[in-house]
N, C-alpha and C. Protein backbone atom coordinates (compact mmCIF):
# COMPACT_ATOMS: atom_id res chain seq x y z
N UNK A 1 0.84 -1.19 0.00
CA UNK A 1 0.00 0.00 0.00
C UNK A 1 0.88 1.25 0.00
N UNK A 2 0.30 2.03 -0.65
CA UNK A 2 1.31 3.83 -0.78
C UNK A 2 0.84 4.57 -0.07
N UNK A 3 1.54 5.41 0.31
CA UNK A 3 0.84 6.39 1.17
C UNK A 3 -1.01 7.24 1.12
N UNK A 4 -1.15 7.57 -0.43
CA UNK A 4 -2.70 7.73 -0.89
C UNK A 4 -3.27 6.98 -0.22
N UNK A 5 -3.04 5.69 -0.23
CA UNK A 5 -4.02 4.77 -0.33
C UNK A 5 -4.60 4.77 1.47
N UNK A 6 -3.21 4.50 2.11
CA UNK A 6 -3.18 4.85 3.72
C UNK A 6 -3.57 6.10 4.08
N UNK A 7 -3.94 7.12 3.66
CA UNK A 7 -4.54 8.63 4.21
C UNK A 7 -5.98 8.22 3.75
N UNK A 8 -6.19 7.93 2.92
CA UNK A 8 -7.71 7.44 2.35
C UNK A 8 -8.05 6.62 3.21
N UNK A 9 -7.30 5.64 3.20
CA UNK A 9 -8.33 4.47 4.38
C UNK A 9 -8.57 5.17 5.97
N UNK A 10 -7.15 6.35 6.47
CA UNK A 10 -7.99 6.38 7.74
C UNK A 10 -8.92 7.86 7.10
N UNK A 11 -8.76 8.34 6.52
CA UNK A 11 -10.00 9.28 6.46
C UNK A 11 -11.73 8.67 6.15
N UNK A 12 -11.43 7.73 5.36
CA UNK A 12 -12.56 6.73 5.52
C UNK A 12 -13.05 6.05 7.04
N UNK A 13 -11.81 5.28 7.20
CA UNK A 13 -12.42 5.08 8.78
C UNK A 13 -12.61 6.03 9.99
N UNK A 14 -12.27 6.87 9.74
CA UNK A 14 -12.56 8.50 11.01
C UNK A 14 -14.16 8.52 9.88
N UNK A 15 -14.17 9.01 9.49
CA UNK A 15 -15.62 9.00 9.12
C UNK A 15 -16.42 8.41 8.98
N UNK A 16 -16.29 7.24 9.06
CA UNK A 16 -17.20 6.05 9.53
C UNK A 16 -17.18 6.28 10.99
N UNK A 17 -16.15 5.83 11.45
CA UNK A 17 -16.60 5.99 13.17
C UNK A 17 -16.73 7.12 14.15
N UNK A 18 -16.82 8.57 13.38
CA UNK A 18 -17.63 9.21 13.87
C UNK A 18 -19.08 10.05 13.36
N UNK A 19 -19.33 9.46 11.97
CA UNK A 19 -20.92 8.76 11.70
C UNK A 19 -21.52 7.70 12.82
N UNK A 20 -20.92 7.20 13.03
CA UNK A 20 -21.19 5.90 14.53
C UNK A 20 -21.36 6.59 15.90
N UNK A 21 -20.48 7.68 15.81
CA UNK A 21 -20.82 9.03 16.97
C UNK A 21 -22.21 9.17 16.84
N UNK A 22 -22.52 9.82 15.89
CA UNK A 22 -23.68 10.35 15.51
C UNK A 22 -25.24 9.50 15.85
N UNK A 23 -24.33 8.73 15.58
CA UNK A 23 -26.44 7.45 15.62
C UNK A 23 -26.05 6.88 17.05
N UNK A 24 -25.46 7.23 17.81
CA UNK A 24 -25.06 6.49 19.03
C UNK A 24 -25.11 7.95 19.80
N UNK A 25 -25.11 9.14 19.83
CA UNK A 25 -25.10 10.01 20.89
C UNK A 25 -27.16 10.54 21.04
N UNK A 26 -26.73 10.69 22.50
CA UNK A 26 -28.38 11.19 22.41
C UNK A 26 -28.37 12.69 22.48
N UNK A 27 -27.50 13.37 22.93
CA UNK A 27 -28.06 14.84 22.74
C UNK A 27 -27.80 15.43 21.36
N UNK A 28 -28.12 16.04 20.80
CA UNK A 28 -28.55 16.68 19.66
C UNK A 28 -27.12 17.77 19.31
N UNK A 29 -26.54 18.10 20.14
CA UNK A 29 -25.61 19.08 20.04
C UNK A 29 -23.76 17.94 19.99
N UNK A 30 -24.19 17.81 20.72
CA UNK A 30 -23.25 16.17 20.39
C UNK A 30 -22.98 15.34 18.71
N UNK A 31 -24.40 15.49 18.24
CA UNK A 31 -24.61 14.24 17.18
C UNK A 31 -24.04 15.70 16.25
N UNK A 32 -24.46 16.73 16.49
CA UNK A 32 -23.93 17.68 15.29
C UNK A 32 -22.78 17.94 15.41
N UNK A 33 -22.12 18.11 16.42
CA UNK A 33 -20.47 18.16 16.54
C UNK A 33 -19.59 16.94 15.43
N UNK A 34 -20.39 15.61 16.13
CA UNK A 34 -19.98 14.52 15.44
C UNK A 34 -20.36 14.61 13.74
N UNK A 35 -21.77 14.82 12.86
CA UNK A 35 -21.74 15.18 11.80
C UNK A 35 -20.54 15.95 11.17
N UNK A 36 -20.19 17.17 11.75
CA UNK A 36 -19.38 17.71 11.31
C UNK A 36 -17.97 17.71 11.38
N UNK A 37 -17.50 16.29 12.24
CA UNK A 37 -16.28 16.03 11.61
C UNK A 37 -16.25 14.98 11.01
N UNK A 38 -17.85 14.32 10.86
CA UNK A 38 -17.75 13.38 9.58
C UNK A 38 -17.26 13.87 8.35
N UNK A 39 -18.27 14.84 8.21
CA UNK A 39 -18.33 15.72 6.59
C UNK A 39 -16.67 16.18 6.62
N UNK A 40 -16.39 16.81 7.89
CA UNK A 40 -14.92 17.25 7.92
C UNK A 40 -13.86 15.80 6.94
N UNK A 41 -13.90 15.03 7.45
CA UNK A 41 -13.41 13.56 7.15
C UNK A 41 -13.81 13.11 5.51
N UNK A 42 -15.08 13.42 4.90
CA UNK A 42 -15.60 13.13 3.80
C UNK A 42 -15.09 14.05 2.63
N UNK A 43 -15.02 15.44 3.09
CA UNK A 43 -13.78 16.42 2.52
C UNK A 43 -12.70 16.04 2.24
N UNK A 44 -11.95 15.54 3.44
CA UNK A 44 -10.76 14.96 3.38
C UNK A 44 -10.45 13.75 2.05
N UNK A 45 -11.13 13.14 2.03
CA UNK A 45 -10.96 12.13 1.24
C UNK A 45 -11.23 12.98 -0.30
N UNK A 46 -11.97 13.45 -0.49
CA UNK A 46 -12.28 14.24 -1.81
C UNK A 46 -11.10 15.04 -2.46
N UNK A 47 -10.57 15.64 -0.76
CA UNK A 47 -9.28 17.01 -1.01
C UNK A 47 -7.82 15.50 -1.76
N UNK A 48 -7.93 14.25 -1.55
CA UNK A 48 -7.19 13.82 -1.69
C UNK A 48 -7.26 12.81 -3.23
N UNK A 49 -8.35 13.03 -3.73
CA UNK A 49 -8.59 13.01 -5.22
C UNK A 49 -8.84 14.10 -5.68
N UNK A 50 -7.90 15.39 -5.46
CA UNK A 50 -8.20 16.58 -6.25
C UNK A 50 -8.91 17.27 -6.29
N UNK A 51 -10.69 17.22 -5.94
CA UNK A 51 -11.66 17.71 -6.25
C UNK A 51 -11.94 18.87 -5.05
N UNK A 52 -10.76 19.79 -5.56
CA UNK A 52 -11.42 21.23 -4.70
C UNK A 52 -12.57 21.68 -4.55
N UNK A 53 -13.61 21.85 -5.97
CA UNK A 53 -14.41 22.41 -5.48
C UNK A 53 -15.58 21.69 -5.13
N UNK A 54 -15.68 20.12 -4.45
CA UNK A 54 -16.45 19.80 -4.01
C UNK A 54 -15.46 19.70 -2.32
N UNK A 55 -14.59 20.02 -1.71
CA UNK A 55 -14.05 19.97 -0.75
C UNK A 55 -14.78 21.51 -0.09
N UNK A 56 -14.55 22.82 -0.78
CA UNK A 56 -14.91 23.98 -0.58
C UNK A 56 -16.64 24.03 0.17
N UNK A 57 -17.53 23.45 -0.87
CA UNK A 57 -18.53 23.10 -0.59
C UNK A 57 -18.76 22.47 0.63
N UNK A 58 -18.41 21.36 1.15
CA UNK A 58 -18.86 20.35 2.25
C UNK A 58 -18.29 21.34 3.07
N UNK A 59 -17.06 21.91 3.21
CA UNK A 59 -16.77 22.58 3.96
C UNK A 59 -17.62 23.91 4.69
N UNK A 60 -17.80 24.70 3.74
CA UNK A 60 -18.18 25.61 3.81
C UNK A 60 -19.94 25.58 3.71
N UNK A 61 -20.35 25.10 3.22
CA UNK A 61 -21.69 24.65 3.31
C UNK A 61 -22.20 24.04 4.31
N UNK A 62 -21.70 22.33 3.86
CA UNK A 62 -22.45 21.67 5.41
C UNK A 62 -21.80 21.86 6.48
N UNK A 63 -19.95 21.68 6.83
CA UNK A 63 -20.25 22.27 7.88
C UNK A 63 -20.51 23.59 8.94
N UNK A 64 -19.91 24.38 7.80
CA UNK A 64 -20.82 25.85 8.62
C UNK A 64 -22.25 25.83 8.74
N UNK A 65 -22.95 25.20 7.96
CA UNK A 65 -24.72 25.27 8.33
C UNK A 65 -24.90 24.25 9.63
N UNK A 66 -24.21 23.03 9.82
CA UNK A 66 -24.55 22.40 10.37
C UNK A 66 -23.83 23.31 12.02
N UNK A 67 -22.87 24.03 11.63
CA UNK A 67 -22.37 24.77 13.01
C UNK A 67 -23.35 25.71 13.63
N UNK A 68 -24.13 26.44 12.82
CA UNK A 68 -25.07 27.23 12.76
C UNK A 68 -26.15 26.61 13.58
N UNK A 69 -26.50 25.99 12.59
CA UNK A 69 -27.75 25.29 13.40
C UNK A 69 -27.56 24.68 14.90
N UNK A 70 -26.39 24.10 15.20
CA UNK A 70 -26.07 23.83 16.26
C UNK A 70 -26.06 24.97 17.22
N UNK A 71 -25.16 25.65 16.70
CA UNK A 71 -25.47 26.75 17.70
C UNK A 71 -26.89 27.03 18.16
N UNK A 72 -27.59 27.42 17.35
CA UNK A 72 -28.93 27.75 17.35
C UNK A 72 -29.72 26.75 18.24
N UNK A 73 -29.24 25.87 18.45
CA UNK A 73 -30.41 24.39 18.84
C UNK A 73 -29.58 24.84 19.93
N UNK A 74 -28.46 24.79 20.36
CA UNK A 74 -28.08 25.11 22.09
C UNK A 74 -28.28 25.92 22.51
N UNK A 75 -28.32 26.78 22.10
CA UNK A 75 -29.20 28.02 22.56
C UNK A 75 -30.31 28.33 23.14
N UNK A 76 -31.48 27.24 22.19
CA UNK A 76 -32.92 27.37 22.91
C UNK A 76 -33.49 26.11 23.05
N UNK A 77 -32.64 24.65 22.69
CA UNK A 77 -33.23 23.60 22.88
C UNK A 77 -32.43 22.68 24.34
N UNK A 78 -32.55 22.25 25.42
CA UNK A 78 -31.56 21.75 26.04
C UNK A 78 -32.32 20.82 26.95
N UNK A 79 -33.56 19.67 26.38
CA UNK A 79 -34.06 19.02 27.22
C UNK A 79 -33.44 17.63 26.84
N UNK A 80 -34.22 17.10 28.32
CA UNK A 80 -33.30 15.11 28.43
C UNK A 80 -34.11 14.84 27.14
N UNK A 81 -33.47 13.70 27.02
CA UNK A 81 -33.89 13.02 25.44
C UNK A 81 -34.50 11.30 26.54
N UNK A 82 -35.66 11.15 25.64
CA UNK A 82 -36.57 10.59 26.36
C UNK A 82 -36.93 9.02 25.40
N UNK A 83 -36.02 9.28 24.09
CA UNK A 83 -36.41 7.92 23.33
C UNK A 83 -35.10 6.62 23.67
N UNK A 84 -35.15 5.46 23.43
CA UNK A 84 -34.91 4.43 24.10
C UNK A 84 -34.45 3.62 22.09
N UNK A 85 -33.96 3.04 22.25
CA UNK A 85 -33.18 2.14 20.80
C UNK A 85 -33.48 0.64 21.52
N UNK A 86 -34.44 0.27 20.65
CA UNK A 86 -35.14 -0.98 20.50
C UNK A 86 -34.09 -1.77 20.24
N UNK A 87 -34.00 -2.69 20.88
CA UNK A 87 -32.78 -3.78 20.90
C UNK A 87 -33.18 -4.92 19.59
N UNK A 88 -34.54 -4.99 19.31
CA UNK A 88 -34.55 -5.44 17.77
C UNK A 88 -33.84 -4.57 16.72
N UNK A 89 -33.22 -3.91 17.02
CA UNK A 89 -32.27 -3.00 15.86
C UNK A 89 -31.18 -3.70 15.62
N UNK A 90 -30.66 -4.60 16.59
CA UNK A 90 -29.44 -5.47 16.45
C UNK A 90 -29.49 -6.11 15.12
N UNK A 91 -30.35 -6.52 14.71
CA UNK A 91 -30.36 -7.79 13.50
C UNK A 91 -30.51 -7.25 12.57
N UNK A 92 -31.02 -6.01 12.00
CA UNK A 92 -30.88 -5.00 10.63
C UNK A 92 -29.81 -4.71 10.49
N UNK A 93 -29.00 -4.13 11.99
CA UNK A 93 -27.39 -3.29 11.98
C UNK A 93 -26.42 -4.62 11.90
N UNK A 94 -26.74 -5.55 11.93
CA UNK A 94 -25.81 -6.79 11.66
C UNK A 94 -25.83 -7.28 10.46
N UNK A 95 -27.16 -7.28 9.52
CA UNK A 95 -27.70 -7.29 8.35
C UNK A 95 -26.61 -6.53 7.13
N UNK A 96 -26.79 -5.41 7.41
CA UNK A 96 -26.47 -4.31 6.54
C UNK A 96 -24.82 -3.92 6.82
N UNK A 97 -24.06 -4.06 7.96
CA UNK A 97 -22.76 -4.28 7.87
C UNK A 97 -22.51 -5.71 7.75
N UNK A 98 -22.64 -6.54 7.25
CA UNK A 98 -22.09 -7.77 6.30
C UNK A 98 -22.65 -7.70 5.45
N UNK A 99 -23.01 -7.09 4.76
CA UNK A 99 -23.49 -6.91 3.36
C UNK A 99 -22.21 -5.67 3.11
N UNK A 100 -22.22 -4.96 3.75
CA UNK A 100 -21.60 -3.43 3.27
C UNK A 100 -19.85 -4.46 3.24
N UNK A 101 -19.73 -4.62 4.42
CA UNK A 101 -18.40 -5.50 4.91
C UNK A 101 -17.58 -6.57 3.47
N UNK A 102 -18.65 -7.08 3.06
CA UNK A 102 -18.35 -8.13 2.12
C UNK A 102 -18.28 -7.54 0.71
N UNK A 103 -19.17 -6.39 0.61
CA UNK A 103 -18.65 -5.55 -0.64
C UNK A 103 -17.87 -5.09 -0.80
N UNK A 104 -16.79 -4.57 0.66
CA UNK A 104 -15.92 -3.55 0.74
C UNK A 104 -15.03 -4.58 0.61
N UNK A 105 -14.70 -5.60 0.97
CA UNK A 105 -14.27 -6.78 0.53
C UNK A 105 -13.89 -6.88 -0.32
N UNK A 106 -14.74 -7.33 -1.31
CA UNK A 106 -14.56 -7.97 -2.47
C UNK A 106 -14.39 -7.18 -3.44
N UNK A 107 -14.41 -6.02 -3.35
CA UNK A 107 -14.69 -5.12 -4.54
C UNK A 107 -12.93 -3.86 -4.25
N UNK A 108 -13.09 -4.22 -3.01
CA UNK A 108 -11.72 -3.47 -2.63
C UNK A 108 -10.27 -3.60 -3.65
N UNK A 109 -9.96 -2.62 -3.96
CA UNK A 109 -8.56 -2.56 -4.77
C UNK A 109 -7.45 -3.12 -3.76
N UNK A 110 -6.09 -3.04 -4.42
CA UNK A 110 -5.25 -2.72 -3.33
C UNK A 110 -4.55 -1.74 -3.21
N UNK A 111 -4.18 -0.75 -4.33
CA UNK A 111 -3.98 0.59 -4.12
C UNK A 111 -4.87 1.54 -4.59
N UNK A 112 -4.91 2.76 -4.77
CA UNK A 112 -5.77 3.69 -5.18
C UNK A 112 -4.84 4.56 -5.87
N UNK A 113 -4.98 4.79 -7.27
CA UNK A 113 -3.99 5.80 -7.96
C UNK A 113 -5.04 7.09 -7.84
N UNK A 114 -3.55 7.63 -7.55
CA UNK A 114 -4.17 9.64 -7.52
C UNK A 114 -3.97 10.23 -8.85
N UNK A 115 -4.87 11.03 -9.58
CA UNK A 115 -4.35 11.44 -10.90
C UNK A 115 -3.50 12.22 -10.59
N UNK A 116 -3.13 13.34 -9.84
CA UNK A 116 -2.01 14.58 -9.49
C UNK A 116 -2.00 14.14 -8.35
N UNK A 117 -0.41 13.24 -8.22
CA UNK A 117 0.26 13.50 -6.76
C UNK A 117 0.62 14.32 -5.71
N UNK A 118 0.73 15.85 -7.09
CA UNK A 118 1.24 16.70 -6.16
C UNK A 118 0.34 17.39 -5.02
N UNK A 119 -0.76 16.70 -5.26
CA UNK A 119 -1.93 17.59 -4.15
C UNK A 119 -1.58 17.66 -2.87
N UNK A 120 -1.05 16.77 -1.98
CA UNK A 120 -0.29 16.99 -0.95
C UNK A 120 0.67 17.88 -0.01
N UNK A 121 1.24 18.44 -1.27
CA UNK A 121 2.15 19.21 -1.59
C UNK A 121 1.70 20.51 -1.04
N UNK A 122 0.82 20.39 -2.84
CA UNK A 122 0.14 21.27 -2.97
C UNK A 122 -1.10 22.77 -1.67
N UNK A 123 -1.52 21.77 -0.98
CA UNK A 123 -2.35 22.49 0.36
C UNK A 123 -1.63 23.19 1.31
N UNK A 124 -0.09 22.74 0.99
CA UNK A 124 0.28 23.75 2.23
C UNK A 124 0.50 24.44 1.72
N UNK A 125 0.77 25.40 0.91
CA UNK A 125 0.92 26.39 0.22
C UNK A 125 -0.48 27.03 -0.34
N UNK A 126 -0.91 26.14 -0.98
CA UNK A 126 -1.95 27.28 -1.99
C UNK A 126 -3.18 27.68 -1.21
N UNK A 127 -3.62 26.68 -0.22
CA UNK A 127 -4.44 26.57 0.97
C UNK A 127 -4.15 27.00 1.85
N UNK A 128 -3.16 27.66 2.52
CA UNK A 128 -3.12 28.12 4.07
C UNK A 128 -4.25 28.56 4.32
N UNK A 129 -3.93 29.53 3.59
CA UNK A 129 -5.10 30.66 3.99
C UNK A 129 -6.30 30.40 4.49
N UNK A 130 -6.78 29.39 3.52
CA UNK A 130 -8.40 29.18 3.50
C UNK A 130 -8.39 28.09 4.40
N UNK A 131 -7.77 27.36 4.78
CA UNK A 131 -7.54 26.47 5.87
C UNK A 131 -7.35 26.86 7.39
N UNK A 132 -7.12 28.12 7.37
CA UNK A 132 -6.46 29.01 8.65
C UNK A 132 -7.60 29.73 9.09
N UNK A 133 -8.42 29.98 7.99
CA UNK A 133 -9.71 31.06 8.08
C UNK A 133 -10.77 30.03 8.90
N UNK A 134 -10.81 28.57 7.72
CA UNK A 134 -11.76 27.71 8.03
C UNK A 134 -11.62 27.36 9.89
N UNK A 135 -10.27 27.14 10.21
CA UNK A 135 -10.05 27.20 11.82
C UNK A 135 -10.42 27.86 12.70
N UNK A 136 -9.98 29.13 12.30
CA UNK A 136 -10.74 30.30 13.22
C UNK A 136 -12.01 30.22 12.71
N UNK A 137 -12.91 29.75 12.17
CA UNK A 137 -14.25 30.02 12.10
C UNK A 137 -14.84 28.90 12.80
N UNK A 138 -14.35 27.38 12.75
CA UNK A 138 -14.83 26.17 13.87
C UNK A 138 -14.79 26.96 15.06
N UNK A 139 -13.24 27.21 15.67
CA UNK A 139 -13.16 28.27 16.90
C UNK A 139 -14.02 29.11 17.35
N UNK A 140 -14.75 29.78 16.71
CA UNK A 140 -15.39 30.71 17.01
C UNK A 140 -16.49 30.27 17.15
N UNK A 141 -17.01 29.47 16.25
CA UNK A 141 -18.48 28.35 16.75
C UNK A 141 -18.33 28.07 17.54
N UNK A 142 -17.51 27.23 17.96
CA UNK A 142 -17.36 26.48 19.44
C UNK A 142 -16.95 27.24 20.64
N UNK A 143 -16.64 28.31 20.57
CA UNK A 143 -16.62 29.22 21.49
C UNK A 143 -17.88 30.13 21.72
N UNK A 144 -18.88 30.27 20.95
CA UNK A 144 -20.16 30.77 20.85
C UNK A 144 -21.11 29.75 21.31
N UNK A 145 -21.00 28.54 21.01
CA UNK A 145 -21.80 27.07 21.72
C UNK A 145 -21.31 26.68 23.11
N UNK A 146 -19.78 27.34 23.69
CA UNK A 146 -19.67 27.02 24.96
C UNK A 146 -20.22 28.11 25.58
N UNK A 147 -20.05 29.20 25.04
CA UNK A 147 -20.72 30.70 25.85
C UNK A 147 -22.62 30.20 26.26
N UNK A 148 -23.09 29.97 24.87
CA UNK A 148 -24.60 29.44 25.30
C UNK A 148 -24.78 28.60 25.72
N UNK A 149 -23.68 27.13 26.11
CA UNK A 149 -24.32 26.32 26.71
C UNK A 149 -23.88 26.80 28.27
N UNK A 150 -23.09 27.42 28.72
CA UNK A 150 -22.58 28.05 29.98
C UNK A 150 -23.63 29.09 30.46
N UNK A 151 -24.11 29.85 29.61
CA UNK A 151 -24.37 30.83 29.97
C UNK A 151 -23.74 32.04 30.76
N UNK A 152 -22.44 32.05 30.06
CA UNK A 152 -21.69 33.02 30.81
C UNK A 152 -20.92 34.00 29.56
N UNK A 153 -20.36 34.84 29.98
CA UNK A 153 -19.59 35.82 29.33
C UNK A 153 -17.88 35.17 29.09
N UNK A 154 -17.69 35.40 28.24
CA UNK A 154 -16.03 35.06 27.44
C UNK A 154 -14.80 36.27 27.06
């Protein structure tokens, strides 16, 4: 395996297992934190087949909306969560990962060619910027979601 192939697989698996965050947390502000370093993770993999301007997008789209909204939901939503996960769910979620499992399987390459290698390279330079901006703007969400869930001054 080459290095592509190893940044792909864990950006694949960080985003799988914190999609698994997501359907496994019960508060609402939680599951959106977790969404958004799925999508963060689903970027990743895209930024690493080239495709800027669908990286720009997830970025800047879902997860700033999804930061938004979060914010917004901590703000004025903050009750116990009162639903319960039916333990007949076991045999669908066992269902559907050996099915998914055995495709990923069988269908799996063993390397993954990148058309432009140099993309790697490439982000630290041509990207700072917009990578530096995108930081301070998580920051600032999450410093606006700890202010409202505190209720205090910063």
């Amino acid at each position: 395996m080459n290095i592509d192939t190893l940044i792909i697989a864990a950006a694949g698996f960080f985003a799988v297992a914190s999609s698994i965050g997501v359907l496994l947390t019960k508060d609402n502000f939680y599951a959106a934190m977790y969404m958004s370093v799925t999508m963060l993770f689903v970027a990743a993999i895209y930024a690493a087949f080239n495709i800027q301007p669908v990286v720009v997008i997830i970025t800047l789209i879902f997860i700033g909306a999804v930061g938004i909204v979060t914010v917004a939901i901590a703000a004025t939503y903050r009750a116990g969560v009162s639903r319960k996960v039916s333990i007949f769910w076991i045999i669908p979620v066992i269902i559907v990962f050996a099915i998914l499992a055995l495709a990923f399987t069988s269908l799996a390459v063993d390397s993954i060619e990148v058309v432009n290698p140099d993309v790697f390279p490439a982000v630290a330079t041509e990207y700072f910027f917009v990578i530096l901006f995108l930081f301070a703007l998580v920051v600032l969400m999450m410093l606006s979601a700890i202010k409202l869930a505190r209720r205090v001054e910063l």
